[in-house]
Every structure is written in structure tokens, then in C-alpha cells.
N, C-alpha and C. Protein backbone atom coordinates (compact mmCIF):
# COMPACT_ATOMS: atom_id res chain seq x y z
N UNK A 1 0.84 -1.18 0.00
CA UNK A 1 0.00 0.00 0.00
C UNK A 1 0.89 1.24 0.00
N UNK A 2 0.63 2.12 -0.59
CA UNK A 2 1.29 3.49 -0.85
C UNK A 2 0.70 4.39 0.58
N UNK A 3 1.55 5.42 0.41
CA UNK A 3 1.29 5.90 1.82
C UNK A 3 0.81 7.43 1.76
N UNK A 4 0.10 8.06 0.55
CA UNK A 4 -0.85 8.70 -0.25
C UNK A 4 -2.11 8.94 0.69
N UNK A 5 -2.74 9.45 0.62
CA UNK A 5 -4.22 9.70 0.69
C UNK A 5 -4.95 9.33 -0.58
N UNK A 6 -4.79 10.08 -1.90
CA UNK A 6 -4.65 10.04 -3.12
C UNK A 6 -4.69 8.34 -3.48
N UNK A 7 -3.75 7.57 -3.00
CA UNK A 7 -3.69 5.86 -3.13
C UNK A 7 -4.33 4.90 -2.42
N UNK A 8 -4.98 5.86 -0.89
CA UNK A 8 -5.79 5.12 -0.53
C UNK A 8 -7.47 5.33 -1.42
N UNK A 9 -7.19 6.27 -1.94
CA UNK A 9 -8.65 6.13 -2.77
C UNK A 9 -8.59 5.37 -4.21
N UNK A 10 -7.50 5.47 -4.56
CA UNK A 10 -7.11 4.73 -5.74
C UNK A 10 -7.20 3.07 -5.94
N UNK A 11 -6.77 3.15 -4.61
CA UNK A 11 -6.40 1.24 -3.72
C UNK A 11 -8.29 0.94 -3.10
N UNK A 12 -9.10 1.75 -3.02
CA UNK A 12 -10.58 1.22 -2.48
C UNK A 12 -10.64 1.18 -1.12
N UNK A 13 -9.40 1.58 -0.39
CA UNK A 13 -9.42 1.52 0.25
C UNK A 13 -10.05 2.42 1.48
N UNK A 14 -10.25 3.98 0.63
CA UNK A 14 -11.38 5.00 0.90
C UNK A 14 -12.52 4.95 -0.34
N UNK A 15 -13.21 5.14 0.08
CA UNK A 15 -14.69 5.20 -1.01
C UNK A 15 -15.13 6.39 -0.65
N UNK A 16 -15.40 6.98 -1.73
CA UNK A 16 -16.81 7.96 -2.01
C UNK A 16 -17.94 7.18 -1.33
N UNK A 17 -19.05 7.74 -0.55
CA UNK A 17 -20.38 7.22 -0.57
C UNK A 17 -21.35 7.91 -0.37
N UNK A 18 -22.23 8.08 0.04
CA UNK A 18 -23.55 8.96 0.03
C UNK A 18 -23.28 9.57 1.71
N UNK A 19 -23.35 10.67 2.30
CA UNK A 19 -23.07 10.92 3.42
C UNK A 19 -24.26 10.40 4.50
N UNK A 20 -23.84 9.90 5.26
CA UNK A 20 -24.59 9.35 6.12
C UNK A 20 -24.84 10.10 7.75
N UNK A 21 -25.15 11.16 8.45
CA UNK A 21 -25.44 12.09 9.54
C UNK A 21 -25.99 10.59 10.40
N UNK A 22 -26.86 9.86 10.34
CA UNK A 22 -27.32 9.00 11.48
C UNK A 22 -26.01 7.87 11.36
N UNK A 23 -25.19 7.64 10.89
CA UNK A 23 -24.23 6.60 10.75
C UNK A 23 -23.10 7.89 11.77
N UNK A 24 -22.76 8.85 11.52
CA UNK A 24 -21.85 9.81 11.93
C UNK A 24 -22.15 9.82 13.80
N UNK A 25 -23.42 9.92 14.14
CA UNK A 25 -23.84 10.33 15.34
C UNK A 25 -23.82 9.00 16.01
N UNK A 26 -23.82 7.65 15.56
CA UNK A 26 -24.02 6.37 15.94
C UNK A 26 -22.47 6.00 16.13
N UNK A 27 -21.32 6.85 15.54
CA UNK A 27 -20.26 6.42 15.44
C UNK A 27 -19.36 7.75 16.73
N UNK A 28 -19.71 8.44 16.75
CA UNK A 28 -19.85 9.10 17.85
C UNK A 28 -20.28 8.41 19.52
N UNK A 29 -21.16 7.97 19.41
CA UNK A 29 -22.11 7.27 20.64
C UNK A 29 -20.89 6.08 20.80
N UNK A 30 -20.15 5.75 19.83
CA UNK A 30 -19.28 4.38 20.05
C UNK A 30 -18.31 5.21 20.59
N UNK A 31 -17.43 6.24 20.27
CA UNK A 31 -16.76 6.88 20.72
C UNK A 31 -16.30 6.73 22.13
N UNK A 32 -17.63 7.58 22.27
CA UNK A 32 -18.18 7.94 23.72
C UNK A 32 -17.81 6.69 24.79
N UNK A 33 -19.01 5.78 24.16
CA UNK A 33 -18.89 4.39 24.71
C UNK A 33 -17.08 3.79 25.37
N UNK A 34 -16.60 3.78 24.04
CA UNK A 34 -14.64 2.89 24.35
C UNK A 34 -14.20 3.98 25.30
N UNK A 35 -14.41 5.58 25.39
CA UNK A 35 -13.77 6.48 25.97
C UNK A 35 -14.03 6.22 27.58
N UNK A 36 -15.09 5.92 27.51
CA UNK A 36 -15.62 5.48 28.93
C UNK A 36 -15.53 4.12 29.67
N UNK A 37 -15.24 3.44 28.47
CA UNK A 37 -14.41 1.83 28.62
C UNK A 37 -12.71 2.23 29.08
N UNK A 38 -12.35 3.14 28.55
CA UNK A 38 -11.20 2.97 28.63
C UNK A 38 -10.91 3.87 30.50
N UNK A 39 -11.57 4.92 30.45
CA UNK A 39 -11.55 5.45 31.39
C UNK A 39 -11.32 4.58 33.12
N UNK A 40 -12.34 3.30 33.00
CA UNK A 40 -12.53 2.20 33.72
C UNK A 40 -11.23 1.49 33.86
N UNK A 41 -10.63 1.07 32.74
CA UNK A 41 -9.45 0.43 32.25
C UNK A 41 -8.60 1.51 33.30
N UNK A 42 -8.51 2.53 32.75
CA UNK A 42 -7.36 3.23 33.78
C UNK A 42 -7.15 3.07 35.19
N UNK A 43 -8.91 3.47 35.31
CA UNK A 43 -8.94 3.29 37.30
C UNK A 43 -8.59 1.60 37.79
N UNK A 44 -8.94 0.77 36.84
CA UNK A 44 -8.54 -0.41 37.26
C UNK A 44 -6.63 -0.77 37.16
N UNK A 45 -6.40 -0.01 36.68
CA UNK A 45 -4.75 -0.58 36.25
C UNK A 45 -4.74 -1.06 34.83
N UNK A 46 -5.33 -1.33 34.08
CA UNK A 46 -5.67 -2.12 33.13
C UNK A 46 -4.90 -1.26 32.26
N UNK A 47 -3.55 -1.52 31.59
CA UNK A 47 -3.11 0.24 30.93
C UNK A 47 -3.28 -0.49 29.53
N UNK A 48 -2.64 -1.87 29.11
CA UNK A 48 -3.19 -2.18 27.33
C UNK A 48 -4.01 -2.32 27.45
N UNK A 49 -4.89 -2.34 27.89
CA UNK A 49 -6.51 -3.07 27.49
C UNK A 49 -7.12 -1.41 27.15
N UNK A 50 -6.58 -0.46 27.93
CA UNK A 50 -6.59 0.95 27.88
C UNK A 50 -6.71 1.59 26.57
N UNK A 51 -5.26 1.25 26.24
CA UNK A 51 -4.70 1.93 25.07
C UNK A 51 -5.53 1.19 24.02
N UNK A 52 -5.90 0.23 24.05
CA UNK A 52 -7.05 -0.51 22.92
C UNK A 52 -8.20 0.76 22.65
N UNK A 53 -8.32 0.62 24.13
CA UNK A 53 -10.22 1.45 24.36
C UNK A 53 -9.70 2.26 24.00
N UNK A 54 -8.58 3.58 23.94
CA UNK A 54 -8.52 4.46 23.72
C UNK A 54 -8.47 5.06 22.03
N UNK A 55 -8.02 3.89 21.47
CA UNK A 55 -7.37 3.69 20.07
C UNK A 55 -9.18 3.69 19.57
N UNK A 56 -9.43 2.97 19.89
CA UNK A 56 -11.36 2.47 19.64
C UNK A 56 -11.66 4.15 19.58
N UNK A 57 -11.86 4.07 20.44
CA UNK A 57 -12.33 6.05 20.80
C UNK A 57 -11.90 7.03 19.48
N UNK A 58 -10.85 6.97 19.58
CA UNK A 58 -10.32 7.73 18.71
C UNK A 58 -11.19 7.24 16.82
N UNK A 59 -10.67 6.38 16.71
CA UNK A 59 -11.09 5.82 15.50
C UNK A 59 -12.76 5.85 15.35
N UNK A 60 -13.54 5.75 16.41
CA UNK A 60 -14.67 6.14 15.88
C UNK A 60 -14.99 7.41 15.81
N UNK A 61 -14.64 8.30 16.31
CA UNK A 61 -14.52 9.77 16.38
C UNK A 61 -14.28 9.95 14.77
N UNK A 62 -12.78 9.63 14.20
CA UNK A 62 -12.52 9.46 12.95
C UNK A 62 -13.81 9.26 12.16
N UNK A 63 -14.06 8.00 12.02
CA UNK A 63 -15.31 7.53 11.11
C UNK A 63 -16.34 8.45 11.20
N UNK A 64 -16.83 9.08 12.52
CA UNK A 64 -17.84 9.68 12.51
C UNK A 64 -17.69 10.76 11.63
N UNK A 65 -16.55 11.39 11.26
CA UNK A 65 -16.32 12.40 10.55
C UNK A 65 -16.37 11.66 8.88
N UNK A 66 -15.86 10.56 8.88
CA UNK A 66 -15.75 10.26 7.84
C UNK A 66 -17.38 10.04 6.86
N UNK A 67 -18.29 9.66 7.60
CA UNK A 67 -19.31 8.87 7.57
C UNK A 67 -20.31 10.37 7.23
N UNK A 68 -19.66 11.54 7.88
CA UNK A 68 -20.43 13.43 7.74
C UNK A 68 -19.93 13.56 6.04
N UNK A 69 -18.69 13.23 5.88
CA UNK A 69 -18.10 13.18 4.96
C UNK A 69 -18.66 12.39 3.42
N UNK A 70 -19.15 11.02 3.90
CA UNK A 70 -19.21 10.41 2.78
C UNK A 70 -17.76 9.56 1.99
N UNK A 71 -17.61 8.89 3.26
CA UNK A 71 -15.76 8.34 2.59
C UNK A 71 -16.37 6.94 3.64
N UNK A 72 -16.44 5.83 3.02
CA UNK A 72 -16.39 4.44 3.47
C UNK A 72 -15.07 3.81 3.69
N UNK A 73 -14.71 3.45 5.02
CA UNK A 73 -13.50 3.51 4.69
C UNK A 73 -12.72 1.76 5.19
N UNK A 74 -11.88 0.98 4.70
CA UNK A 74 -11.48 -0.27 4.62
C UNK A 74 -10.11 -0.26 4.94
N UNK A 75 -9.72 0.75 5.57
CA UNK A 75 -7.86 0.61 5.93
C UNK A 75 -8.05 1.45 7.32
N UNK A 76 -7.56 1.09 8.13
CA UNK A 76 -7.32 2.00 9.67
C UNK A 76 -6.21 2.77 9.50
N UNK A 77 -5.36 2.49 8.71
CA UNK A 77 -4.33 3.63 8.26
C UNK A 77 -4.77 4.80 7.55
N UNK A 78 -5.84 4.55 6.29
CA UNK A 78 -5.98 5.04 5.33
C UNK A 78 -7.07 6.61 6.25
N UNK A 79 -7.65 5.84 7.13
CA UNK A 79 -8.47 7.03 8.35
C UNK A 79 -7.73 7.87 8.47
N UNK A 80 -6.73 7.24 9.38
CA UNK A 80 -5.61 8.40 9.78
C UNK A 80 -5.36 9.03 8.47
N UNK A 81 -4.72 8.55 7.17
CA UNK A 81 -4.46 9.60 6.70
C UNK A 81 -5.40 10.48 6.21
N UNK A 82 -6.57 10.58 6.20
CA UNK A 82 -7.92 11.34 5.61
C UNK A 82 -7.79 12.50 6.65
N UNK A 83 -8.04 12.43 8.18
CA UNK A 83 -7.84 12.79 9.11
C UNK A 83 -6.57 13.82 9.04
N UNK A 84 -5.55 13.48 9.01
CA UNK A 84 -4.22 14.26 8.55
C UNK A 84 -4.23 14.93 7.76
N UNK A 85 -4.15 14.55 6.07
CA UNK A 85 -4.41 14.92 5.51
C UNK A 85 -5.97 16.14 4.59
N UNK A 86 -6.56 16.18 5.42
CA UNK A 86 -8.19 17.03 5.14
C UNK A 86 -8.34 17.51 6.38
N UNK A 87 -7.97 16.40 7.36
CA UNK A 87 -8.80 17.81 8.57
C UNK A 87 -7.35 18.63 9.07
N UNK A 88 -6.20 17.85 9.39
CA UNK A 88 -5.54 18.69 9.76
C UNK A 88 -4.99 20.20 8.90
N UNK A 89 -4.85 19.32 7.65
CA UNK A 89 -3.84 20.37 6.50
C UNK A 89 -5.17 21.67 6.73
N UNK A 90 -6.55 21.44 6.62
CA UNK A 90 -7.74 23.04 6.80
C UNK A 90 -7.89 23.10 8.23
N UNK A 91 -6.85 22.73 9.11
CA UNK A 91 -7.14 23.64 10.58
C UNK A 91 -7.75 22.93 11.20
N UNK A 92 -8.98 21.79 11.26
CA UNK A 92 -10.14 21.49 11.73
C UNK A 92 -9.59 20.79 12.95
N UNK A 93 -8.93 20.27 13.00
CA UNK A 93 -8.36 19.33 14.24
C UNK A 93 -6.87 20.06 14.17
N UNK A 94 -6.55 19.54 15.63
CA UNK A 94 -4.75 20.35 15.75
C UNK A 94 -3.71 19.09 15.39
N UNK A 95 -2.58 19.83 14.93
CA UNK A 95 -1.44 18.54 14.57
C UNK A 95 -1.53 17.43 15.83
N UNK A 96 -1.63 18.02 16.93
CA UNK A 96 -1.78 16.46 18.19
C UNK A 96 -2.80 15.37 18.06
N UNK A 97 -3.86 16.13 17.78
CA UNK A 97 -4.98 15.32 17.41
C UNK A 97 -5.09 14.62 16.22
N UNK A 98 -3.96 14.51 15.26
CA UNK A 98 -3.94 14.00 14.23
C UNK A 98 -2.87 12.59 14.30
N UNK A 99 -1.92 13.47 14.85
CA UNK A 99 -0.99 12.65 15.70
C UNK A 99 -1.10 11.41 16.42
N UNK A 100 -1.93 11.66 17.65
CA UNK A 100 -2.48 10.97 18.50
C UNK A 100 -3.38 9.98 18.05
N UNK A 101 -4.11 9.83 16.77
CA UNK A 101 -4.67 9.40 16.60
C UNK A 101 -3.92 7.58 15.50
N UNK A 102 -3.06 8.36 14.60
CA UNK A 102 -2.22 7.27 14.21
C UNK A 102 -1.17 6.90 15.57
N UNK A 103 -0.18 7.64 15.96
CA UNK A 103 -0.07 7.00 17.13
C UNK A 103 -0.48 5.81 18.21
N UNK A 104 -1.89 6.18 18.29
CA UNK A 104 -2.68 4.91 19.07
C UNK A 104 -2.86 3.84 18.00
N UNK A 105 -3.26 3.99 16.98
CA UNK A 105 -3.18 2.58 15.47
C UNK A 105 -1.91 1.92 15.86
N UNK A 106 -0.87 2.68 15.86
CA UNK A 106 0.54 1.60 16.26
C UNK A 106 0.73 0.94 17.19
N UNK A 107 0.56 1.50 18.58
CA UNK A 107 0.12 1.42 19.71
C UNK A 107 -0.65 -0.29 19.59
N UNK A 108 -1.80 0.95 19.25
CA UNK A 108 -3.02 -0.94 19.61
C UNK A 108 -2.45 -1.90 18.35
N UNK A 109 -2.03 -2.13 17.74
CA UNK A 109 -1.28 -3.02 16.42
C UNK A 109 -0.20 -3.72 17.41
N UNK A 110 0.65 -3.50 17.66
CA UNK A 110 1.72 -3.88 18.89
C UNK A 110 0.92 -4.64 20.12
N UNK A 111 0.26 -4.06 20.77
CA UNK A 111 -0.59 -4.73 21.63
C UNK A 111 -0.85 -6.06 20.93
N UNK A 112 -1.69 -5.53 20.34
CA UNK A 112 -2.78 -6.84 19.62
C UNK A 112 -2.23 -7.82 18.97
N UNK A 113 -0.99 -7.40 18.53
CA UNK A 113 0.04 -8.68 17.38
C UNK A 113 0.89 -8.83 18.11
N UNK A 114 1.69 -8.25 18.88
CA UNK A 114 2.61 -8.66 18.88
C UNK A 114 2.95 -10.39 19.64
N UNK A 115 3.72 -11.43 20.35
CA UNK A 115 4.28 -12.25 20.34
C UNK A 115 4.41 -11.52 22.02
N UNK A 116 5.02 -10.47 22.17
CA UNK A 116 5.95 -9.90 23.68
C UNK A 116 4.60 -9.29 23.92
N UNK A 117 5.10 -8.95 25.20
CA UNK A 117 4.00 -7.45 25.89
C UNK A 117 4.63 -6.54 25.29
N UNK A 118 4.50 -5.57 24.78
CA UNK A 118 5.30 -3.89 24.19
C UNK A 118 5.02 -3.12 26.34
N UNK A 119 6.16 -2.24 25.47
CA UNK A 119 6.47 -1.60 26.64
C UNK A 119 5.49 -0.08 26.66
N UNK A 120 4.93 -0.09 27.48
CA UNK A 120 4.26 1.11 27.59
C UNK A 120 4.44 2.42 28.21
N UNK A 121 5.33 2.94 28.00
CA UNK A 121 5.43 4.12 28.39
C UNK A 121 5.07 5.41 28.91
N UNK A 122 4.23 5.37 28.09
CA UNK A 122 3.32 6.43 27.55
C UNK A 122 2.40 6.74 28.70
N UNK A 123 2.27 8.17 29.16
CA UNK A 123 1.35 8.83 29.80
C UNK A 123 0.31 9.00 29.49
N UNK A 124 -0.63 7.68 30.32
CA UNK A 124 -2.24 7.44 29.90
C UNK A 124 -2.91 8.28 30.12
N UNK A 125 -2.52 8.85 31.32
CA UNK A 125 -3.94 10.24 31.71
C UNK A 125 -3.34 11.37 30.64
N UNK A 126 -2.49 11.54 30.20
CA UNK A 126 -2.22 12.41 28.71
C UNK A 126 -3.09 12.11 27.78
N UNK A 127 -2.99 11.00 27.15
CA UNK A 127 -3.31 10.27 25.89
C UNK A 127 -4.68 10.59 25.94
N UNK A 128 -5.75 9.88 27.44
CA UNK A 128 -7.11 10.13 27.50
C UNK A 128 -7.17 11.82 27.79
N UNK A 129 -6.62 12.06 28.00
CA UNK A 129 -7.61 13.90 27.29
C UNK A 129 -6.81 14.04 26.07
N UNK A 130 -6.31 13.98 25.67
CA UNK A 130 -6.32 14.12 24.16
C UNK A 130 -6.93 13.49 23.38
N UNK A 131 -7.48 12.14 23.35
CA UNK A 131 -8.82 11.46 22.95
C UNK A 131 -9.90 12.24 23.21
N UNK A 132 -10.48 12.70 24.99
CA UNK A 132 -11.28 13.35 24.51
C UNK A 132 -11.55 14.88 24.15
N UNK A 133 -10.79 15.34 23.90
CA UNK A 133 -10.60 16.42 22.74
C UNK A 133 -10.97 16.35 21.70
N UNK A 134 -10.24 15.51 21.33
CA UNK A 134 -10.58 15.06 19.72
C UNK A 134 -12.08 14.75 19.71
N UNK A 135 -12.51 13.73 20.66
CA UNK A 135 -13.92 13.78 20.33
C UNK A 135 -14.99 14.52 20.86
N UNK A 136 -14.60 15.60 21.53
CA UNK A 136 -14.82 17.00 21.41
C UNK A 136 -15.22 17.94 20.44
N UNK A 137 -14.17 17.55 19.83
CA UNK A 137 -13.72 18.78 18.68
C UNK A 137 -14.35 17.73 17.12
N UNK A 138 -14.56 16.77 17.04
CA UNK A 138 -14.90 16.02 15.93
C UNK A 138 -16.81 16.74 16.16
N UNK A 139 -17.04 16.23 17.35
CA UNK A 139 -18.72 16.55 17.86
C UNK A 139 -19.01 18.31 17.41
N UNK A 140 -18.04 18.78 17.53
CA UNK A 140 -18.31 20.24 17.28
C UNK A 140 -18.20 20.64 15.96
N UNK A 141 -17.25 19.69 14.75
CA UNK A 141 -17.21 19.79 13.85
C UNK A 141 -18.54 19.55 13.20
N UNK A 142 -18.81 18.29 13.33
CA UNK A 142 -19.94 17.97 12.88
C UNK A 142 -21.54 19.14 13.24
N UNK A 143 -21.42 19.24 14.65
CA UNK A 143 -22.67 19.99 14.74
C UNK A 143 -22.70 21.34 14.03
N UNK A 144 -21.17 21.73 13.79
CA UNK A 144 -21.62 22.75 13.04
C UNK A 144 -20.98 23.03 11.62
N UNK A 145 -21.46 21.75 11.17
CA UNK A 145 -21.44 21.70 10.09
C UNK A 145 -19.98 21.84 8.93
N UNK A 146 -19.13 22.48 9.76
CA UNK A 146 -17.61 22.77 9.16
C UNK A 146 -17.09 21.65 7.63
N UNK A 147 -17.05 21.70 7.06
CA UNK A 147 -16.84 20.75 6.02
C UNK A 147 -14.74 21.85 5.53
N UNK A 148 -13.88 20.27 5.47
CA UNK A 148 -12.99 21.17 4.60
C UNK A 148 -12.60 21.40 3.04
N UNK A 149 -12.38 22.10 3.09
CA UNK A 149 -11.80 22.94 1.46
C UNK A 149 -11.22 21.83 0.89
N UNK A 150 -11.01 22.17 -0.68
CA UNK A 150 -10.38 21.38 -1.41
C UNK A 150 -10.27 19.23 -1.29
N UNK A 151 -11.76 19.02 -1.70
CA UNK A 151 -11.70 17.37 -1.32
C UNK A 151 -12.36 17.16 -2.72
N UNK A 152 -12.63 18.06 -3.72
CA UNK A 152 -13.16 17.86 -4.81
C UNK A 152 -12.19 16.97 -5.22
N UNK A 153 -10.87 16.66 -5.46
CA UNK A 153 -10.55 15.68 -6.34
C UNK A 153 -10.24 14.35 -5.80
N UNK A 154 -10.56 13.91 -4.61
CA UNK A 154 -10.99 12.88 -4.11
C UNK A 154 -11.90 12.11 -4.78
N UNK A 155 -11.46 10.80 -5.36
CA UNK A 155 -12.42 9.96 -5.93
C UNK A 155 -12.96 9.15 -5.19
């Protein structure tokens, strides 16, 4: 896979589709849901099972935008780059929140595959407000309607 935005639409791996607002708000509510899974995860000790929920969170936040959008999407990479590429490059989300969001894809990928435990480092009570920021700031996008510039040549 090419590492494009441009190639993930080329590759099918993003689709054009009809925009969907009750698919967007349902993908939101999941959001919500892992953010509050994960939250649990923290108070328990639970820190990968965490970074899963948190990765979840994030990524439906993503979709929900995607789904306002009209982009079906078949790669968890290919999110992030839509995300990066469209919301960050017009302002709509901040470089952390774009960040943070592929970040946790690697994150939970390592978790989930790997063979070892991965080492976790990472400052969880950081990570969870910057998740919910993002799905903050995705909820605010959407309610008001913000769409970004230049996606006309997106196939």
C-alpha cells in the first residue's frame, strides 16, 4: 500500500459514498462508549486493554467524521491519513490530534500482534484527554457543520 491519501482512494481503500449524519452520530455514541471503557481500564490498572479502548475512541470519532463526509472507509491507516491529511492540513483538528490518533493505530497493532508485551510508556492520563478532545472537537465539527476545502478531487 502506498502511503498517499490520493492511493488510498485509488487502492478502495477510501470510497466515495452517500453521506450518512445518522451513521456519523451512531459512530460518535461508540466513541463515547470505548472512551468510557477505557476510562474504567485506567482506574482499574488495566493500561493495554486501555490503550485498545482508547485507540477504539479515537477511531470512531474518525469515522464519525468520515461517515459526515461520505468516505467508506477499509484501511485503519488510510483514516488516519484522511484525518491528517483534510482535517488537519484546513485547521479542523490540531497537529496532536492528528498525531495521536495514528499514534494509538501503532500502539493498539503492537498490543494486539505482537508475540511480547510492548512496553508502555506512555502517559495514559495524557493520551485520555487528548482522545477526549478530539472527540470533542470532531462533535463540534460535525454539529456545526464545518466541512474542509479542497476534497473535490478525491475519488
Amino acid at each position: 500500500m502506498g502511503n498517499s491519501l490520493r492511493e488510498c482512494f485509488e487502492e478502495g481503500l477510501l470510497k466515495k459514498i452517500r453521506p450518512n449524519l445518522n451513521y456519523s452520530e451512531q459512530s460518535i455514541r461508540q466513541a463515547e462508549h470505548f472512551l468510557d471503557e477505557a476510562e474504567s481500564l485506567i482506574n482499574s490498572g488495566i493500561k493495554d486493554m486501555a490503550f485498545i479502548a482508547l485507540y477504539n475512541a479515537s477511531f470512531h470519532a474518525a469515522r464519525a467524521i468520515l461517515f459526515r463526509d461520505g468516505i467508506k472507509e477499509r484501511s485503519h491507516y488510510c483514516v488516519c491519513k484522511y484525518i491528517e491529511e483534510i482535517y488537519h492540513v484546513n485547521e479542523l483538528v490540531t497537529m496532536q490530534q492528528s498525531v495521536i490518533l495514528d499514534s494509538l493505530r501503532s500502539k493498539r497493532n503492537d498490543i494486539q500482534y505482537s508475540l511480547e508485551q510492548p512496553e508502555l510508556e506512555e502517559d495514559i492520563g495524557e493520551i485520555f484527554s487528548e482522545v477526549t478532545g478530539f472527540i470533542e472537537r470532531v462533535k463540534e465539527i460535525i454539529k456545526n457543520g464545518k466541512k474542509p476545502v479542497n476534497t473535490t478531487e478525491l475519488k
